[in-house]
Protein backbone atom coordinates (compact mmCIF):
# COMPACT_ATOMS: atom_id res chain seq x y z
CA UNK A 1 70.41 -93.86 9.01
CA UNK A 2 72.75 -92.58 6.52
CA UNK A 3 72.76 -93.88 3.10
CA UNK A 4 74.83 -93.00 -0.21
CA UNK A 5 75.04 -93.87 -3.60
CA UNK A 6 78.76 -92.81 -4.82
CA UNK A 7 78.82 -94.77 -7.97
CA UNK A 8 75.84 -93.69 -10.75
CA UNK A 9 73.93 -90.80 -9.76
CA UNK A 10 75.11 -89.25 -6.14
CA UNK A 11 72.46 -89.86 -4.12
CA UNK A 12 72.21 -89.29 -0.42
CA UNK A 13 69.99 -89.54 2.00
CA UNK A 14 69.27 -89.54 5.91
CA UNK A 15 66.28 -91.90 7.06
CA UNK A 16 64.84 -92.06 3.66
CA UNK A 17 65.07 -88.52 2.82
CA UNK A 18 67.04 -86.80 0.26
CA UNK A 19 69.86 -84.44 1.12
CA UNK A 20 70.07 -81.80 -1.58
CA UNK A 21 72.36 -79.34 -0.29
CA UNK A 22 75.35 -80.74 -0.94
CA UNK A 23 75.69 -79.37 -4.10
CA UNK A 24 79.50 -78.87 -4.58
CA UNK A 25 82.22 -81.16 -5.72
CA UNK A 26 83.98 -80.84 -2.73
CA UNK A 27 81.54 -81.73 -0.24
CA UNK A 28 80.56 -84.78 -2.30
CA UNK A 29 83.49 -85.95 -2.41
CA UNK A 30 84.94 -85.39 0.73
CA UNK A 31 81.78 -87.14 2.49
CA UNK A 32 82.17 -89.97 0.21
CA UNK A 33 85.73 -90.23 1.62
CA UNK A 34 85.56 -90.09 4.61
CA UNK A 35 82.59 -92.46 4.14
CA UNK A 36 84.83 -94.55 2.25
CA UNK A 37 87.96 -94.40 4.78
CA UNK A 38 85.52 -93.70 7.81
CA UNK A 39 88.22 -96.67 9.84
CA UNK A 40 90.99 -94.23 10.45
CA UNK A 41 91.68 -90.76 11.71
CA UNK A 42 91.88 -87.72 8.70
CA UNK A 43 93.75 -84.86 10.07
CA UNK A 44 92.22 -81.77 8.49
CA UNK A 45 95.65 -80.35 7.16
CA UNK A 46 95.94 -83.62 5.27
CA UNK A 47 92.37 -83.30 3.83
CA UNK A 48 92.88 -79.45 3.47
CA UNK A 49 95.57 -80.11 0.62
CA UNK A 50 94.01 -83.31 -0.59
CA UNK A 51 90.97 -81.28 -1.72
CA UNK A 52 92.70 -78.22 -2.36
CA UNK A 53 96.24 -78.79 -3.34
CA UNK A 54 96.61 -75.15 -4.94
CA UNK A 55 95.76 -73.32 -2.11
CA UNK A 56 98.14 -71.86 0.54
CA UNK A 57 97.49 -73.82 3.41
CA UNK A 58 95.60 -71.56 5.45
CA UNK A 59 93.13 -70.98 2.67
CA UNK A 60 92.65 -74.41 2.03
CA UNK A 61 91.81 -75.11 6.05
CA UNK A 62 89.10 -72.36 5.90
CA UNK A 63 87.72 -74.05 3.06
CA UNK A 64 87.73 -77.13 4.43
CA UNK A 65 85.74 -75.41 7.55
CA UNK A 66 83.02 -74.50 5.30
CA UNK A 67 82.59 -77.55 3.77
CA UNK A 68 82.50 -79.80 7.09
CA UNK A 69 80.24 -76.97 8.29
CA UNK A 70 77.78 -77.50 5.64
CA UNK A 71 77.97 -81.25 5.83
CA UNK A 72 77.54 -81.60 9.47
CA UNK A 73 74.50 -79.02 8.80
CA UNK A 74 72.83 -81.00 5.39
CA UNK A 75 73.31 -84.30 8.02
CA UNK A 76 71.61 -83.17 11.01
């Protein structure tokens, strides 16, 4: 089970234990939004430039890659 603390300390944790890896900004926050907003669909171009509204779009994508990459990996 998947549990998060968003206001306070970030805290987050699967089955009781601590995930530690997310250690960026930009991870946190965009698991704690689409925790927060987890009843509709997010395309990724539209969470691309939400994160990373200074980046050309194609560099923001990539980044967005890595950072669903790591979260899918820190979850599993």
């Amino acid at each position: 089970m998947l549990s998060l603390r968003l206001l306070g300390s970030y805290e987050i944790s699967v089955n009781g234990e601590p995930i530690t890896t997310l250690d960026t900004q930009k991870g946190r926050a965009l698991l704690a939004y689409l925790a927060v907003e987890a009843d509709r669909v997010h395309p990724r171009d539209a969470l691309a430039a939400l994160l990373w509204p200074e980046a050309s779009p194609q560099s923001a994508l990539q980044n967005l890659r890595q950072r669903l990459y790591v979260l899918r990996k820190a979850l599993t």
